[in-house]
C-alpha atoms as a PDB file:
ATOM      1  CA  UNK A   1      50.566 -16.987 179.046  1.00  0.00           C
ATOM      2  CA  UNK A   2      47.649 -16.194 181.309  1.00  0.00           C
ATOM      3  CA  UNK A   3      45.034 -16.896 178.165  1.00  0.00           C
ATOM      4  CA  UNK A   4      46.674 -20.091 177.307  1.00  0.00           C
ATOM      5  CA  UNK A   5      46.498 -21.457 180.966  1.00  0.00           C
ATOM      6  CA  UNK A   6      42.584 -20.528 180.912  1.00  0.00           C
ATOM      7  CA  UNK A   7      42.025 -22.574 177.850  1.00  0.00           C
ATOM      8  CA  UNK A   8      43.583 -25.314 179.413  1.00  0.00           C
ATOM      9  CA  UNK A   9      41.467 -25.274 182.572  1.00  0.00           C
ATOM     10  CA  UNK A  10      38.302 -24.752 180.141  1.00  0.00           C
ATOM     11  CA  UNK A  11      39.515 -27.855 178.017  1.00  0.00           C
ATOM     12  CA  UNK A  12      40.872 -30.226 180.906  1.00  0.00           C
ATOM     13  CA  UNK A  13      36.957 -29.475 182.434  1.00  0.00           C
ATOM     14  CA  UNK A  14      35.322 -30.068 179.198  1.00  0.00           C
ATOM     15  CA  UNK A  15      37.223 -33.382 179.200  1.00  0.00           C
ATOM     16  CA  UNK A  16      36.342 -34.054 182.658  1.00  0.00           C
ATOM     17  CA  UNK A  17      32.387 -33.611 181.914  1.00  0.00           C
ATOM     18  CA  UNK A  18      32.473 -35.602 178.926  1.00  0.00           C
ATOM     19  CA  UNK A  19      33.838 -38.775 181.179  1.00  0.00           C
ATOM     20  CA  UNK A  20      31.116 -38.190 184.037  1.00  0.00           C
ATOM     21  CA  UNK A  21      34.054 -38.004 186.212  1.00  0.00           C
ATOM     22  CA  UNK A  22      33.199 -35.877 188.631  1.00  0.00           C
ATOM     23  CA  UNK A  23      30.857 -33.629 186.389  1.00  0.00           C
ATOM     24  CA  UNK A  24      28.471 -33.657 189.501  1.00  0.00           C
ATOM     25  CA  UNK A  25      30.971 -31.276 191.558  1.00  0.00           C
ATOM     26  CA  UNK A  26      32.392 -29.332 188.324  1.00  0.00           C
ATOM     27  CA  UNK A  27      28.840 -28.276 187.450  1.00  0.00           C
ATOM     28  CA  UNK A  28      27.844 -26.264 190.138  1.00  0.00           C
ATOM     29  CA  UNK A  29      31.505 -25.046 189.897  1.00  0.00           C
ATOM     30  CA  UNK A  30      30.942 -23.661 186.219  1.00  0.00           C
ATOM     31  CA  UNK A  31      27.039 -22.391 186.760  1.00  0.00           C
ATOM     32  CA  UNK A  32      28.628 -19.796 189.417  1.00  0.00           C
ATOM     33  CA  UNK A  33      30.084 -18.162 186.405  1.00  0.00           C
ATOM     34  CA  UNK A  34      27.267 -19.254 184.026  1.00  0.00           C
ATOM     35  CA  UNK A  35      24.124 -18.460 183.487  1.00  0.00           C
ATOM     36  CA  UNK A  36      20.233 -19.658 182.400  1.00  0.00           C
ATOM     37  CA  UNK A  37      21.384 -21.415 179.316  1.00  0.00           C
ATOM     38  CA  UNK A  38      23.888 -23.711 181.111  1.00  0.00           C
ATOM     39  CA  UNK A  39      20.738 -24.648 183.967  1.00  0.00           C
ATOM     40  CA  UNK A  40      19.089 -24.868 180.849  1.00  0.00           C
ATOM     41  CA  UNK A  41      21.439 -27.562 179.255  1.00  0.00           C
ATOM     42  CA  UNK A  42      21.662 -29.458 182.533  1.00  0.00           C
ATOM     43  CA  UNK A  43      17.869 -30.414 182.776  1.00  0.00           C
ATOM     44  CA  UNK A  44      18.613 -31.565 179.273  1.00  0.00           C
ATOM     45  CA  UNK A  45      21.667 -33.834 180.146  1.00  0.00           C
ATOM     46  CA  UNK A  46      19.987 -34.664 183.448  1.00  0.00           C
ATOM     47  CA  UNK A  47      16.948 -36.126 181.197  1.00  0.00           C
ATOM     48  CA  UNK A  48      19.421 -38.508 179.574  1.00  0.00           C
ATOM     49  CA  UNK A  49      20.376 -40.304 182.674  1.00  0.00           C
ATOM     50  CA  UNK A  50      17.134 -40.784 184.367  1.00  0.00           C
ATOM     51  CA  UNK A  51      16.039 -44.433 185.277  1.00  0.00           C
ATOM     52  CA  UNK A  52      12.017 -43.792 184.432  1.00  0.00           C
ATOM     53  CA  UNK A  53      10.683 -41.494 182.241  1.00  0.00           C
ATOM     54  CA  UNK A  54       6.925 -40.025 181.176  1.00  0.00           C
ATOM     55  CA  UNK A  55       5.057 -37.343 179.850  1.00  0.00           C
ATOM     56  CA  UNK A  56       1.765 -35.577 181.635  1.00  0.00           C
ATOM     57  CA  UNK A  57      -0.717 -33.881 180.251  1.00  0.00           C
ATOM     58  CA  UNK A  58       0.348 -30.583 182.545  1.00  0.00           C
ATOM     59  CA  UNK A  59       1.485 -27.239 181.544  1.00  0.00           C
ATOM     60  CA  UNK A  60       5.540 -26.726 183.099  1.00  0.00           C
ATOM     61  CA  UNK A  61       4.146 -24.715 186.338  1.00  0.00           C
ATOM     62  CA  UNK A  62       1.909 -27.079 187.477  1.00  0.00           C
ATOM     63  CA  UNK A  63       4.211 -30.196 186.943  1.00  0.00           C
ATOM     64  CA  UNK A  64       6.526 -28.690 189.326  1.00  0.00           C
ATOM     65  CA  UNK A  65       4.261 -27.422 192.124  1.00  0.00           C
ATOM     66  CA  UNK A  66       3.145 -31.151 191.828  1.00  0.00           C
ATOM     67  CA  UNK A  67       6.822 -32.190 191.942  1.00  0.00           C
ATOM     68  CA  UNK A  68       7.028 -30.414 195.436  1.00  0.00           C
ATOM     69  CA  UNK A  69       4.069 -31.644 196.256  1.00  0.00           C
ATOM     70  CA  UNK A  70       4.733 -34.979 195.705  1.00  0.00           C
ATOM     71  CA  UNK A  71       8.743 -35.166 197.737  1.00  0.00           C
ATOM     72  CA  UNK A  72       6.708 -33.978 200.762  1.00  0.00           C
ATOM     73  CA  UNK A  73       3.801 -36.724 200.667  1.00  0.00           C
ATOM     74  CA  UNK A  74       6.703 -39.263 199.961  1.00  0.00           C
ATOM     75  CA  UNK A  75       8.805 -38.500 202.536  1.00  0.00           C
ATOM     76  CA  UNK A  76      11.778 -36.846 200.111  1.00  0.00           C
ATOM     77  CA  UNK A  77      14.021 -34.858 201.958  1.00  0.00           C
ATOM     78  CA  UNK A  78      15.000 -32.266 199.440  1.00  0.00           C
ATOM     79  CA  UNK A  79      18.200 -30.881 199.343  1.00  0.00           C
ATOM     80  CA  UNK A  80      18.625 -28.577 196.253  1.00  0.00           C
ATOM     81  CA  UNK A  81      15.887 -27.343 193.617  1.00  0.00           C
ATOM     82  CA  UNK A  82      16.865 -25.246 190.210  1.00  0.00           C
ATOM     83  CA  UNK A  83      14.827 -23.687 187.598  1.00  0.00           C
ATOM     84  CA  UNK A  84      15.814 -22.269 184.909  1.00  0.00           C
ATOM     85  CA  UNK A  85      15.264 -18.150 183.969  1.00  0.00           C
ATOM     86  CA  UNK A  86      12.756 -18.958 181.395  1.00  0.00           C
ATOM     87  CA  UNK A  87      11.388 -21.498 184.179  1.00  0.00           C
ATOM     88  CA  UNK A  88      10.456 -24.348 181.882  1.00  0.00           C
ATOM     89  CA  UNK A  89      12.956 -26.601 183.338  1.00  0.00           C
ATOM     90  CA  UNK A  90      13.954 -27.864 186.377  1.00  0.00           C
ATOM     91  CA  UNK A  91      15.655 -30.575 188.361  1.00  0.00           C
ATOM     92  CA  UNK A  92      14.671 -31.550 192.381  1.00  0.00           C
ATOM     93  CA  UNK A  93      17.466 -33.569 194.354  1.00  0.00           C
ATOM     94  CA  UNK A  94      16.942 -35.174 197.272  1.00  0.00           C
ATOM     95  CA  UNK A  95      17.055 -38.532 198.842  1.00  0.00           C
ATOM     96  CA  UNK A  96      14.661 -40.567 201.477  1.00  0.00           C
ATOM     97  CA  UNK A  97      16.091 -43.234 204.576  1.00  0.00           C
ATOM     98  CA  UNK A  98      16.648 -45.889 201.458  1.00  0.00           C
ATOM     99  CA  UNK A  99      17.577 -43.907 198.967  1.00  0.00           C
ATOM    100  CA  UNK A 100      20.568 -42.418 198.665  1.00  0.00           C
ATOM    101  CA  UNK A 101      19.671 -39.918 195.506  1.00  0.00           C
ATOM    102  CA  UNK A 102      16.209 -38.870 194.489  1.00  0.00           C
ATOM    103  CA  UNK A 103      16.385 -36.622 191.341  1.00  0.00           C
ATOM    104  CA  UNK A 104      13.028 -35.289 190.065  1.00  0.00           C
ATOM    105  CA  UNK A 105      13.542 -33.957 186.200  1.00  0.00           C
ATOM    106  CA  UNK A 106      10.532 -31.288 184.857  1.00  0.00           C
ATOM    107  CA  UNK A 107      11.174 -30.015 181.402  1.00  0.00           C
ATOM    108  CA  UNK A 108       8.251 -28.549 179.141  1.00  0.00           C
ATOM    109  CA  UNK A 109       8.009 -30.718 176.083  1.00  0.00           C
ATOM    110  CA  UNK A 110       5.147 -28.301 174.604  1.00  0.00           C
ATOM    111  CA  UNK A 111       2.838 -25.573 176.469  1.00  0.00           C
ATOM    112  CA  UNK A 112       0.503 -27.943 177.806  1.00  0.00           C
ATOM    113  CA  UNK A 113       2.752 -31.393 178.012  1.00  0.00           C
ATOM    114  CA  UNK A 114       5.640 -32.042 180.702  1.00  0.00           C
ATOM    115  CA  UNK A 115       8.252 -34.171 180.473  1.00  0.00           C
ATOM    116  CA  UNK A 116       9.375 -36.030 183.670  1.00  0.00           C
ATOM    117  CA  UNK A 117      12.113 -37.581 184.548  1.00  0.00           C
ATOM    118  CA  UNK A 118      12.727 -39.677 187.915  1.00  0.00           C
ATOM    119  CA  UNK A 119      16.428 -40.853 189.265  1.00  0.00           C
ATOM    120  CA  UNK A 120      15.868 -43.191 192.307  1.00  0.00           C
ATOM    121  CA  UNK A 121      19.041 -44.365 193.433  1.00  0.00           C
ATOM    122  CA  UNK A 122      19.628 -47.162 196.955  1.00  0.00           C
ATOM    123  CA  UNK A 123      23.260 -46.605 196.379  1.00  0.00           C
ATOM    124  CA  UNK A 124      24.771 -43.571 194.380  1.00  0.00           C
ATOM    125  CA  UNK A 125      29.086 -43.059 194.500  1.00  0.00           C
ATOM    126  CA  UNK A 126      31.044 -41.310 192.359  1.00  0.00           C
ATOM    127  CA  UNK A 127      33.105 -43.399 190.037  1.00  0.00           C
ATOM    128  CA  UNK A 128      31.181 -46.229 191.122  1.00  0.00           C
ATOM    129  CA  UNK A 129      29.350 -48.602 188.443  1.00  0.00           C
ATOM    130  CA  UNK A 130      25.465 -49.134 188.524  1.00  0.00           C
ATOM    131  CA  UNK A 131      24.028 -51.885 189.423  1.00  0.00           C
ATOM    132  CA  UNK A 132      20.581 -53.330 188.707  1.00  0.00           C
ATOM    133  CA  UNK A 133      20.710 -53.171 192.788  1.00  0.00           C
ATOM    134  CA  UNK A 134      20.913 -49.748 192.866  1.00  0.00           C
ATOM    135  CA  UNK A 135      18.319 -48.559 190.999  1.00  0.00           C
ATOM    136  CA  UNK A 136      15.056 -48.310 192.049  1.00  0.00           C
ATOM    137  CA  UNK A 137      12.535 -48.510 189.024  1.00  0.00           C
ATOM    138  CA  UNK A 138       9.814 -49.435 190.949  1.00  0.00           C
ATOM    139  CA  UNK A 139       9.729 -45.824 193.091  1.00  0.00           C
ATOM    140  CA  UNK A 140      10.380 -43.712 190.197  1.00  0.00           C
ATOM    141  CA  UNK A 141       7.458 -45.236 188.574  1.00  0.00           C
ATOM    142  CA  UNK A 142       5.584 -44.398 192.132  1.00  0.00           C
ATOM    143  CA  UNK A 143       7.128 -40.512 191.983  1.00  0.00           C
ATOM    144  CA  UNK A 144       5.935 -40.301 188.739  1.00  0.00           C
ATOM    145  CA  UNK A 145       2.598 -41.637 189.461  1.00  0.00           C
ATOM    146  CA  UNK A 146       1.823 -39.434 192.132  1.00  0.00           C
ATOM    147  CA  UNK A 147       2.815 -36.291 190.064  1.00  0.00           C
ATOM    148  CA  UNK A 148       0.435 -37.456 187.438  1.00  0.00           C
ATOM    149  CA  UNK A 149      -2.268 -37.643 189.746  1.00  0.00           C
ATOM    150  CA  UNK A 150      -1.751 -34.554 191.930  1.00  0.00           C
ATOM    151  CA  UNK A 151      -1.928 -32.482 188.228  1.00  0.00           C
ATOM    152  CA  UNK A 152      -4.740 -34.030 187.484  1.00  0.00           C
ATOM    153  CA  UNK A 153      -6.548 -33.271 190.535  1.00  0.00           C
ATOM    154  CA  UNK A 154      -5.710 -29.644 190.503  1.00  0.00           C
ATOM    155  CA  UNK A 155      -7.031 -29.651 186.816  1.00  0.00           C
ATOM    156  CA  UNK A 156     -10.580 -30.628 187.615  1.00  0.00           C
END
């Protein structure tokens, strides 16, 4: 009996993930048992809902000191950082006066390219829709900008 209520609690959270209803607070909940790979898998998934996206000519360390770098000169209050074992992922959340949810996404594409992914969010709810409002394209692009630019003054 005990077996078949645990694969209903794994199934009924599956579920729950796949509607983005509430997968924010389940996924913290399920890393506490997990491990690397599931961090892993969330930079991926993270990637997927990002409002601006680029690639830098940066190898994965570097991208992500300039990450840091760049929520301090912006004025990001950060509130959690994760990084994966293998530390070639990793997802920054924070959020400024405006914004309600700043999420900085570094995954290594190849050794020497970085992905980035920026989600700049005025107004961020659970079970709330999106609006055009709400997202703020123009300060991702900034974010990503000044990551860009801090690399490539620490490569010359």
């Amino acid at each position: 009996m005990r077996r078949k209520g645990i694969m209903f609690l794994v199934l009924g959270a599956f579920l729950l993930s796949l509607s983005g209803c509430g997968a924010e607070m389940l996924l913290p909940a399920i890393l506490v048992g997990g491990d690397a790979a599931l961090i892993a898998v969330d930079v991926k998934g993270a990637m997927k809902s990002v409002d601006y996206r680029g690639t830098i000519k940066s190898e994965f360390g570097q991208a992500w000191e300039a990450a840091l770098d760049t929520t301090k000169e912006m004025g990001i209050e950060v509130a959690k950082k994760t990084l994966n074992k293998e530390k070639n992922g990793g997802i920054i959340t924070g959020k400024t006066g405006t914004h309600q949810k700043i999420q900085i996404i570094v995954a290594t594409t190849t050794p020497t390219i970085t992905s980035i992914g920026i989600k700049a969010r005025k107004r961020e709810m659970f079970n709330m829709p999106i609006s055009a409002a709400d997202v703020d394209t123009p300060f991702a692009s900034m974010i990503l900008n000044t990551i860009a630019r801090i690399c490539q003054q620490g490569a010359t």
